[in-house]
N, C-alpha and C. Protein backbone atom coordinates (compact mmCIF):
# COMPACT_ATOMS: atom_id res chain seq x y z
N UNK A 1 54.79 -7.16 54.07
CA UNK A 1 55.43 -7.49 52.81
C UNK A 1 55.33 -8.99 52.54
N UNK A 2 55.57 -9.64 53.29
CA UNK A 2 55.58 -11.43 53.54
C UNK A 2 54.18 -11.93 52.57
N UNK A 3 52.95 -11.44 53.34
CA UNK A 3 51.78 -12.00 52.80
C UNK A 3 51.31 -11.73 51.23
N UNK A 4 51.82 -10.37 50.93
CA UNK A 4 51.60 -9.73 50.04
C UNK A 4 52.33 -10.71 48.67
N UNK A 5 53.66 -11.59 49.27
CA UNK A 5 54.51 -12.39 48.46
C UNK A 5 53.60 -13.47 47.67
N UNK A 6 53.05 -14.36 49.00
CA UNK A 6 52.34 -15.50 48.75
C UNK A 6 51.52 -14.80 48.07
N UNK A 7 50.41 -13.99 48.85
CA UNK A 7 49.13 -13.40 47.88
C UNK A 7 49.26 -13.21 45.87
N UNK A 8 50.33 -12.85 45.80
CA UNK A 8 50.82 -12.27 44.34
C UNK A 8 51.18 -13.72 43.74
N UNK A 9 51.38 -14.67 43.98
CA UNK A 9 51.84 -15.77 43.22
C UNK A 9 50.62 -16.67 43.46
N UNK A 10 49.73 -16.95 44.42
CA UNK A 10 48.33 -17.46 44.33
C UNK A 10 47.28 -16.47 43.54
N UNK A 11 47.36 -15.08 43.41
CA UNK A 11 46.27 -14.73 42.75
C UNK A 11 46.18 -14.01 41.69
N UNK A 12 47.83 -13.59 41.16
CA UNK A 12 48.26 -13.03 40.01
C UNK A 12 48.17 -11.73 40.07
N UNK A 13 49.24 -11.60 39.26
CA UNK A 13 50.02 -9.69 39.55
C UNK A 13 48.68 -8.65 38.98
N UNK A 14 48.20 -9.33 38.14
CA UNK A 14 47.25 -8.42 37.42
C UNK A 14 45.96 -8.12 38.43
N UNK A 15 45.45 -8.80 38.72
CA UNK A 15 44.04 -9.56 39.34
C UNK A 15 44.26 -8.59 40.65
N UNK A 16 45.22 -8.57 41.13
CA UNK A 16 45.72 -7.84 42.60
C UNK A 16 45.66 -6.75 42.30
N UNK A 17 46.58 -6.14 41.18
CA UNK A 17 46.56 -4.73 40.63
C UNK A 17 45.41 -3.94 40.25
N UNK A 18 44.65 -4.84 39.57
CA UNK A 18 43.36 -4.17 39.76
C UNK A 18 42.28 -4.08 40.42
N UNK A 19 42.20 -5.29 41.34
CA UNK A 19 41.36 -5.10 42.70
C UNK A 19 42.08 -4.12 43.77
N UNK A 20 43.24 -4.15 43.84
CA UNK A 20 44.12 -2.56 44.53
C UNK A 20 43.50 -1.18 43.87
N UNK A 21 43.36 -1.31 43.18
CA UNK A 21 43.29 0.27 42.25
C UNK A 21 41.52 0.23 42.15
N UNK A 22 40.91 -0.57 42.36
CA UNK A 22 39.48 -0.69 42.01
C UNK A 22 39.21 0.05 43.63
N UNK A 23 39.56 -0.82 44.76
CA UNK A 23 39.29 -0.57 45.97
C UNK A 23 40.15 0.92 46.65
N UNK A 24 40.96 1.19 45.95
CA UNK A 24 41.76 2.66 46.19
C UNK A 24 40.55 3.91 45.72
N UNK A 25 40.11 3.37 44.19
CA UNK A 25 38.85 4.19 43.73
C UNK A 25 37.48 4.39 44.59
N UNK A 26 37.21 3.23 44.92
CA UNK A 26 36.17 3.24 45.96
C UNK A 26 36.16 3.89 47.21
N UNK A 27 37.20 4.00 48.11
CA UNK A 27 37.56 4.35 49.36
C UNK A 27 38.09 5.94 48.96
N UNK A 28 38.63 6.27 47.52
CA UNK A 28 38.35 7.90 47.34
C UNK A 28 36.88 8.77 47.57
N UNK A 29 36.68 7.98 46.47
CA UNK A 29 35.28 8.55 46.11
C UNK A 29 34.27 8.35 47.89
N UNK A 30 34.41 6.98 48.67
CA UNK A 30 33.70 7.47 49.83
C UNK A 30 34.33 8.49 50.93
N UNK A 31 35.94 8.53 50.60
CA UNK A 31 36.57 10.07 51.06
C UNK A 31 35.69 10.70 51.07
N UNK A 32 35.69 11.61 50.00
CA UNK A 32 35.12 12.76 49.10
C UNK A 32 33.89 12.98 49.81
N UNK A 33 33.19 12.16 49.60
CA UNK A 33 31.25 11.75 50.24
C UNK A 33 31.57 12.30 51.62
N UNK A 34 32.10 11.50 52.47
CA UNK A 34 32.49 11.75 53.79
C UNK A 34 33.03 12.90 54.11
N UNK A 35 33.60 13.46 53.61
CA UNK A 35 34.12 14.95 53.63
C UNK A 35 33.27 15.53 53.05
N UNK A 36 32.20 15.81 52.43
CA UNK A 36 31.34 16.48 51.60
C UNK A 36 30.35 17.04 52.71
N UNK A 37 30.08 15.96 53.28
CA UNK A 37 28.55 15.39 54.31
C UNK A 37 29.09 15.74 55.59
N UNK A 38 30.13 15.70 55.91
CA UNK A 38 30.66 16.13 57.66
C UNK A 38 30.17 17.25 58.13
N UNK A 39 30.29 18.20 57.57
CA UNK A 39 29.29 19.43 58.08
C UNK A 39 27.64 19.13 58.68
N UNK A 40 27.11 18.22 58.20
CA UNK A 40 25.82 17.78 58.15
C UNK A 40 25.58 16.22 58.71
N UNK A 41 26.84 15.97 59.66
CA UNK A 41 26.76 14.59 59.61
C UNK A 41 28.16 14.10 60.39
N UNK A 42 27.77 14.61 61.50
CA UNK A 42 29.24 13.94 62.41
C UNK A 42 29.60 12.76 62.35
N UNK A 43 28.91 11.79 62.10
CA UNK A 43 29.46 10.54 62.64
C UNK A 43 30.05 9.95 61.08
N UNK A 44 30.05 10.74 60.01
CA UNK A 44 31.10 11.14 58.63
C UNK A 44 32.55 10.88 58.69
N UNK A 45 32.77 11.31 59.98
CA UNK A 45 34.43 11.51 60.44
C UNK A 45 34.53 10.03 60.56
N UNK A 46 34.07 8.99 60.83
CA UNK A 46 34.42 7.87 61.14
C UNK A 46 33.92 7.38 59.72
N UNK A 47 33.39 7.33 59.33
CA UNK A 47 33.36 6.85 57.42
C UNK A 47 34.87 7.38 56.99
N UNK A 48 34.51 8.91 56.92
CA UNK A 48 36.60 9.29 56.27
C UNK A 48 37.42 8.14 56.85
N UNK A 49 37.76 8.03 58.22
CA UNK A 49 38.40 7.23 58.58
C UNK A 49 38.72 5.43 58.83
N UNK A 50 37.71 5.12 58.07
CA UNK A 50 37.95 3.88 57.37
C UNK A 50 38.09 3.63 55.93
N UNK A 51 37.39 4.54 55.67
CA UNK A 51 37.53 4.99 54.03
C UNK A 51 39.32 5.33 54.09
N UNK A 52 39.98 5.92 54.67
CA UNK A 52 41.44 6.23 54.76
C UNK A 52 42.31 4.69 54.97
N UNK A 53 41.39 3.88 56.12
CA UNK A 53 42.65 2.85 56.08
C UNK A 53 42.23 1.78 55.32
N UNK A 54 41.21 1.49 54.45
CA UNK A 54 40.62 0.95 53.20
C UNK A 54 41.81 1.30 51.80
N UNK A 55 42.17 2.78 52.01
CA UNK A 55 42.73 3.22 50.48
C UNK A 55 44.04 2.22 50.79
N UNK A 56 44.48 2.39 52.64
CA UNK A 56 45.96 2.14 52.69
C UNK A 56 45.86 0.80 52.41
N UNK A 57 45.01 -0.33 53.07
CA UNK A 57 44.96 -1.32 52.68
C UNK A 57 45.29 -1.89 51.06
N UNK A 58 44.20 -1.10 50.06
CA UNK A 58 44.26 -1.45 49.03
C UNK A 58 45.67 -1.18 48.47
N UNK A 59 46.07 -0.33 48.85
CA UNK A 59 47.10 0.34 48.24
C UNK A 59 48.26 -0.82 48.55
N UNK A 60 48.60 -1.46 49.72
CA UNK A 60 49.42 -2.59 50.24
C UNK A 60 49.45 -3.70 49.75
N UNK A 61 48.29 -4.21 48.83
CA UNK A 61 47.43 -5.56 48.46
C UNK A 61 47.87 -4.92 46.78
N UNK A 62 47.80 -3.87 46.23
CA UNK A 62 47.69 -3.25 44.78
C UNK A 62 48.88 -2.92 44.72
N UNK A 63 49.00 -1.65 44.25
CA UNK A 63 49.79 -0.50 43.61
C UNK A 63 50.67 -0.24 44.15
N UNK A 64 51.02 -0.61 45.86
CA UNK A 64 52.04 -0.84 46.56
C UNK A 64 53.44 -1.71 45.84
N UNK A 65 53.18 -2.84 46.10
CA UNK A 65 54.00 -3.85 45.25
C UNK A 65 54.31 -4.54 43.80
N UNK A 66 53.04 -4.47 43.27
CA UNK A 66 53.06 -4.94 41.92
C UNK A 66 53.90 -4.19 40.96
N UNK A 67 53.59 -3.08 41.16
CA UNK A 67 54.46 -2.87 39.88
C UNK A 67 56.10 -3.64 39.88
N UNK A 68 56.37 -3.46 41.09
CA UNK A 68 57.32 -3.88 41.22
C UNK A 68 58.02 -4.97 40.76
N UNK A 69 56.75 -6.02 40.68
CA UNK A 69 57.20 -7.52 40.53
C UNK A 69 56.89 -7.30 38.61
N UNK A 70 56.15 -6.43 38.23
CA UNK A 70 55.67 -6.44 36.88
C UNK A 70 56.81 -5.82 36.39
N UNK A 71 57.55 -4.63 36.90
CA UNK A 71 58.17 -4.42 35.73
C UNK A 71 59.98 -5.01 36.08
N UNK A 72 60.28 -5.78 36.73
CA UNK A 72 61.29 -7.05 36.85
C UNK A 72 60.89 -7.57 36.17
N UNK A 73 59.14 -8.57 35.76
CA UNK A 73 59.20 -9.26 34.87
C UNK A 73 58.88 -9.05 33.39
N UNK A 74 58.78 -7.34 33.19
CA UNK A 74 58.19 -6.78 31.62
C UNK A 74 59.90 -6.93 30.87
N UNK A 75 61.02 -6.80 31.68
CA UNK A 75 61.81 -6.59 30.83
C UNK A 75 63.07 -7.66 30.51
N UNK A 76 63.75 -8.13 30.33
CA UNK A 76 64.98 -9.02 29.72
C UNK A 76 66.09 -8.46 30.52
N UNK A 77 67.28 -9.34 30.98
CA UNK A 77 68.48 -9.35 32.27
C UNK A 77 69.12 -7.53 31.38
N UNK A 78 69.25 -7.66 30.53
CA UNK A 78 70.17 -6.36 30.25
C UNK A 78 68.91 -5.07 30.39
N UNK A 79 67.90 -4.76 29.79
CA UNK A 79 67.77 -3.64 30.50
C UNK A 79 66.87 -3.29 31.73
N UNK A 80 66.29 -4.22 32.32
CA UNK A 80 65.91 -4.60 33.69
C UNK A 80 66.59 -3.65 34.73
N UNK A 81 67.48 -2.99 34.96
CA UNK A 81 68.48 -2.67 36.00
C UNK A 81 67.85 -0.91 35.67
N UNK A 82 67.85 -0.77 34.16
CA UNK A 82 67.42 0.81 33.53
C UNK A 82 66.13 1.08 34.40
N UNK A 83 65.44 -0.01 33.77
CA UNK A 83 63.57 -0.09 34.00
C UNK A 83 63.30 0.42 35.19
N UNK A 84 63.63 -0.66 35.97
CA UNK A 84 63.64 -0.74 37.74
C UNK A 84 64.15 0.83 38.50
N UNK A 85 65.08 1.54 37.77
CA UNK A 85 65.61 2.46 38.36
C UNK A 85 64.98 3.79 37.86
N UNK A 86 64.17 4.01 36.70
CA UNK A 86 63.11 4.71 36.23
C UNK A 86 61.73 4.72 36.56
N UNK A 87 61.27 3.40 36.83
CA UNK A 87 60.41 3.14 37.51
C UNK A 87 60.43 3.68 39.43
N UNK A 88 61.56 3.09 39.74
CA UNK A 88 61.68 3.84 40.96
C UNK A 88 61.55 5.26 41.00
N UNK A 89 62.62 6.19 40.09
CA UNK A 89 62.36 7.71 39.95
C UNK A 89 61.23 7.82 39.50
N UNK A 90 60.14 7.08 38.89
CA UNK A 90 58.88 8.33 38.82
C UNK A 90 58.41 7.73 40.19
N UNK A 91 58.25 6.73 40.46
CA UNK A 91 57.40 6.52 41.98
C UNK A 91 57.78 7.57 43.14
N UNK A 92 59.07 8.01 42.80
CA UNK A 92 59.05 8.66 43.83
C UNK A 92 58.94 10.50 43.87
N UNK A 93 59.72 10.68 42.32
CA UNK A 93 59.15 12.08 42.24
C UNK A 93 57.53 12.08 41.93
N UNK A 94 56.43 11.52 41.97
CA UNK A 94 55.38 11.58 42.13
C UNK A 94 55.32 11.32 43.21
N UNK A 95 55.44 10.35 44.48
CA UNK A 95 55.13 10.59 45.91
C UNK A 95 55.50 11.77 46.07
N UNK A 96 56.85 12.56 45.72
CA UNK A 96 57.38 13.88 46.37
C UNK A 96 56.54 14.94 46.29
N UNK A 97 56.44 15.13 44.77
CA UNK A 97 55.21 15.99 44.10
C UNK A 97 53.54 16.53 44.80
N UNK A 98 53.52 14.93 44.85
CA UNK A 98 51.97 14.82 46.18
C UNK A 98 52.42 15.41 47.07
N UNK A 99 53.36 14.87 47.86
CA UNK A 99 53.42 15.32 49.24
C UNK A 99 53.72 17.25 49.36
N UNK A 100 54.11 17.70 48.20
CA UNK A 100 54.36 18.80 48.11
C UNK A 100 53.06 19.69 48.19
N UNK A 101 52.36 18.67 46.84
CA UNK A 101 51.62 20.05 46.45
C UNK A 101 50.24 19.70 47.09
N UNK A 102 50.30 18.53 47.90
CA UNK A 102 48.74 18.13 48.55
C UNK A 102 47.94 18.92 49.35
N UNK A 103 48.50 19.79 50.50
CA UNK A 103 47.79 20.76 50.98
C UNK A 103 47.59 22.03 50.29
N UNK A 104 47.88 22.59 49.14
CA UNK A 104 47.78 23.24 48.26
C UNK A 104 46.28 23.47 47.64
N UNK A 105 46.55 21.97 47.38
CA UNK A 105 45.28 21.45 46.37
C UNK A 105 44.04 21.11 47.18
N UNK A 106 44.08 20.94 48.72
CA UNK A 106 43.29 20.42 49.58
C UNK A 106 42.46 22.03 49.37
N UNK A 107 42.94 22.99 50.05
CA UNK A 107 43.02 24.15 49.90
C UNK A 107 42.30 24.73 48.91
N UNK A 108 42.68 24.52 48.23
CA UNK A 108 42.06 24.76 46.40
C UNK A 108 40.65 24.17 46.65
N UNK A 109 40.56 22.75 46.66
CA UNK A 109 39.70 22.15 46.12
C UNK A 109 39.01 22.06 47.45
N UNK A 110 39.04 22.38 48.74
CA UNK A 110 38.14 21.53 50.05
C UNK A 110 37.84 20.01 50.15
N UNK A 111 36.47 19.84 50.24
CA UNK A 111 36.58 18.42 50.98
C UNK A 111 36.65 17.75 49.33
N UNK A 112 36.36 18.21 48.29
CA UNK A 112 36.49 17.42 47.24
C UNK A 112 37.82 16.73 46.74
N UNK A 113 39.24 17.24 47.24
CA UNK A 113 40.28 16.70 46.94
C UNK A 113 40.52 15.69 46.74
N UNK A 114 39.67 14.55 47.07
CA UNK A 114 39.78 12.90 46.87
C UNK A 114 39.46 12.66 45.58
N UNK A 115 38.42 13.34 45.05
CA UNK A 115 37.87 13.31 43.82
C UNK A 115 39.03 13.22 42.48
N UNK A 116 40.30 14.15 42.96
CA UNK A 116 40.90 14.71 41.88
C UNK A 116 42.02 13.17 41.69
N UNK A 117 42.11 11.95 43.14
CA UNK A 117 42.44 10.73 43.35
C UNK A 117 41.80 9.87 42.31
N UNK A 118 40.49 9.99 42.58
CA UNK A 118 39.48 9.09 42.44
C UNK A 118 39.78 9.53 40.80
N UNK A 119 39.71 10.38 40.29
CA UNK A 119 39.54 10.35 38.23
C UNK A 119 41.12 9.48 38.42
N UNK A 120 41.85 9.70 38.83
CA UNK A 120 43.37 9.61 38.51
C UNK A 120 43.24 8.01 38.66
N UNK A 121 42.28 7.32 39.49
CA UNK A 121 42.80 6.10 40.09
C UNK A 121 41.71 5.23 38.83
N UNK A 122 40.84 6.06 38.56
CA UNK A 122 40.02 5.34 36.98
C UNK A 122 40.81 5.38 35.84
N UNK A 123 41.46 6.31 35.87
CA UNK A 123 42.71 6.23 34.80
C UNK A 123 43.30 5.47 34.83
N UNK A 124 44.36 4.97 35.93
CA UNK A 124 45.05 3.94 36.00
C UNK A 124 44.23 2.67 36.12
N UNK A 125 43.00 2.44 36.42
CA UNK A 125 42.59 1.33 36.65
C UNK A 125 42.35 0.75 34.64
N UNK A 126 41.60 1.49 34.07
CA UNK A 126 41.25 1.45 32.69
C UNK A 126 42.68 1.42 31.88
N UNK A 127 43.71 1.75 31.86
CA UNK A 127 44.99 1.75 31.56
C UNK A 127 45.59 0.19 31.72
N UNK A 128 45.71 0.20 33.10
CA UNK A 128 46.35 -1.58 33.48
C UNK A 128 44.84 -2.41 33.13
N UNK A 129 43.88 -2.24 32.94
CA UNK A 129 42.67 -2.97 32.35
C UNK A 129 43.09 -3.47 31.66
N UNK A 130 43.29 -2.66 30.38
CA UNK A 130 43.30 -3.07 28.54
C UNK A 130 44.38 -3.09 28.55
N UNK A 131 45.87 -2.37 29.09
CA UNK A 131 47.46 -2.66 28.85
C UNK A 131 48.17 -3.87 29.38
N UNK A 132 47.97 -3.98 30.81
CA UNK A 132 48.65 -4.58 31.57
C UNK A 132 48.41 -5.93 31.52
N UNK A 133 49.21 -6.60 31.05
CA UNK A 133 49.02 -8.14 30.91
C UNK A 133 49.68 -8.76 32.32
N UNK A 134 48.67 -10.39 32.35
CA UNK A 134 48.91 -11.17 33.46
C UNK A 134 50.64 -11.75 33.19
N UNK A 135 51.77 -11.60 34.12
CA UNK A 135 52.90 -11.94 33.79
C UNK A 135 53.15 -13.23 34.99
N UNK A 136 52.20 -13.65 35.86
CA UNK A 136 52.24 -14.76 36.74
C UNK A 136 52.65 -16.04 35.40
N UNK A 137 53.81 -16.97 36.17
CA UNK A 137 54.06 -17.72 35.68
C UNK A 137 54.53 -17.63 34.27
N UNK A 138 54.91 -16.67 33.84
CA UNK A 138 54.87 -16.28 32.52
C UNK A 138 56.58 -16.24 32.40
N UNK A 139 57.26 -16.54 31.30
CA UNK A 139 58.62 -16.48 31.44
C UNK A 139 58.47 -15.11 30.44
N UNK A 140 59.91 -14.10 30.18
CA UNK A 140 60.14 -13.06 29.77
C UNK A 140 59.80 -13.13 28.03
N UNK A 141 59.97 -14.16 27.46
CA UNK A 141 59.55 -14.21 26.01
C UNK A 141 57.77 -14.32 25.78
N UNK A 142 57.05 -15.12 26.78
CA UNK A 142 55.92 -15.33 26.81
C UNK A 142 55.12 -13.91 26.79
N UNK A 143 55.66 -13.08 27.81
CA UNK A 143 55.27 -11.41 28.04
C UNK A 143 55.38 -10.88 26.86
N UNK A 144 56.54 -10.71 26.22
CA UNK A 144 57.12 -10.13 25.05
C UNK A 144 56.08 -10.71 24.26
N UNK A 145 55.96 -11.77 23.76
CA UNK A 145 54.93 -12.17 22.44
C UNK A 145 54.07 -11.49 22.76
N UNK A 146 53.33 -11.54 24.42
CA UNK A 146 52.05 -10.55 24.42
C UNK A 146 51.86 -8.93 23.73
N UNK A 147 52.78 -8.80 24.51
CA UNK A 147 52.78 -7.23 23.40
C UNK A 147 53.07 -7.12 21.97
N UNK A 148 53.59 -8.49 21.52
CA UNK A 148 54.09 -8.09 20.04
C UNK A 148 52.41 -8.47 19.15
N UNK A 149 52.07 -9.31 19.80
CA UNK A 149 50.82 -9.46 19.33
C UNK A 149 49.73 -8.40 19.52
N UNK A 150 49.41 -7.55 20.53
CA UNK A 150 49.11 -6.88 20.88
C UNK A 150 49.31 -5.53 19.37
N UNK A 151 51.06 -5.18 19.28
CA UNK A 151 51.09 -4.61 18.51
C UNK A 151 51.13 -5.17 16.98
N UNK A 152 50.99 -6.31 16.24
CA UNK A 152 50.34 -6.24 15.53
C UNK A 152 49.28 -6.84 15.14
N UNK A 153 48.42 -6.41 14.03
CA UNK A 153 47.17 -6.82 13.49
C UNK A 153 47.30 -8.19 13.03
N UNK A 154 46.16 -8.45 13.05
CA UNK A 154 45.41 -10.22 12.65
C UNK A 154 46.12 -10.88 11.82
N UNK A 155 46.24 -9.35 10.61
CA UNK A 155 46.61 -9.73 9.26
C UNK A 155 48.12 -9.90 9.23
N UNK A 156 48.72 -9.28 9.88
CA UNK A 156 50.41 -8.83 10.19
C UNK A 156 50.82 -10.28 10.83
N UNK A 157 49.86 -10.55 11.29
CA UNK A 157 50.38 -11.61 12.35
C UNK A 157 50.69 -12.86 11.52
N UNK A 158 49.14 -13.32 10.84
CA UNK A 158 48.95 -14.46 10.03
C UNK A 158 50.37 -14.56 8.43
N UNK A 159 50.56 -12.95 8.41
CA UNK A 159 51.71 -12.62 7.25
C UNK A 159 52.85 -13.74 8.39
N UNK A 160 53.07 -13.19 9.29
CA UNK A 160 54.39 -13.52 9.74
C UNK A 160 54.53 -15.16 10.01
N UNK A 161 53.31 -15.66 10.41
CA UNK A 161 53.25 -16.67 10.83
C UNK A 161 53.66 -17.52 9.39
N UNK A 162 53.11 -17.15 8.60
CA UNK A 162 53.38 -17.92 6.95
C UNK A 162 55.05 -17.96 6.75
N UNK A 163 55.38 -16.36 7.25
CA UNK A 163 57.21 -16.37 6.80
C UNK A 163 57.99 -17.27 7.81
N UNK A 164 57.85 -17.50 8.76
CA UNK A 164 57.81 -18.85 9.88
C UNK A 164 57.67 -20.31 9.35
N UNK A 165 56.83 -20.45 9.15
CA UNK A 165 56.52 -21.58 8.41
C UNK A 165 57.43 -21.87 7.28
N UNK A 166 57.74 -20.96 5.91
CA UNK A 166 58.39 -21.23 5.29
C UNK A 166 59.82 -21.37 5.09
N UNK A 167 60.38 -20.34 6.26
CA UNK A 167 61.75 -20.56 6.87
C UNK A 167 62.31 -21.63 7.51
N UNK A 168 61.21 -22.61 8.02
CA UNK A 168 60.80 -24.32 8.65
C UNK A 168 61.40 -24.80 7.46
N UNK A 169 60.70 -24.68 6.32
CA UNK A 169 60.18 -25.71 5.38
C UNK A 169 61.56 -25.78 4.50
């Protein structure tokens, strides 16, 4: 947890988040391969198994912690306490969920089950891509403008910026 502290304030919440989720994708998808090919390819079992402590890695360096620090800093002192505690309940009824229905699906699917990781972890990677803004160093209004800009247009913006100006003047 310690390194992971420093790491996140030298290299930014975003930058981490998606080299976590980039390298979680990678180490699925060579799952998958490795489990595909083991029948045909003993020495496979030792690919799965770095490919496994690769995902955990990434996962420790990524998607492990960040959100964490992101959504403390997405929200303002009053509903921060909501966020954090919603955020916690889906993290964990989705760990539960997995852990439930994973041999199920292993089952279902054979050695391809990583695969069904691997779309899920392009999702999230393309998601925090284009959504997820850098909040390093960023105070809670700075974030906020991001999204407000975000949500509106060029034209909306330049409108508002004029009613600003004249409320100055």
């Amino acid at each position: 947890v310690f390194p992971q502290v420093f790491l996140v304030e030298k290299a930014g919440r975003r930058s981490l988040f998606l080299a976590g989720l980039m390298g979680m994708l990678i180490s699925a998808v060579v799952m998958t391969v490795g489990l595909v090919l083991l029948s045909q390819f003993a020495w496979m079992s030792y690919v799965s198994m770095v490919a496994i402590f690769l995902f955990v890695i990434f996962f420790e360096v990524g998607p492990g912690p960040i959100p964490w620090f992101i959504v403390a800093e997405l929200f303002s002192q009053g509903p921060r306490p909501a966020a954090i505690a919603v955020a916690g309940f889906c993290n964990w009824a989705c760990n539960f969920i997995v852990g439930m229905c994973f041999q199920y699906i292993a089952d279902l699917c054979g050695p391809y089950v990583f695969a069904i990781f691997a779309g899920l972890l392009l999702i999230f990677f393309l998601f925090a891509y284009f959504k997820v803004p850098e909040t390093k160093g960023k105070s809670f209004e700075e974030i906020a403008a991001v999204f407000r800009r975000k949500k509106l247009s060029a034209k909306a913006m330049t409108e508002l910026q004029d009613l600003r100006r004249s409320e100055v003047a």
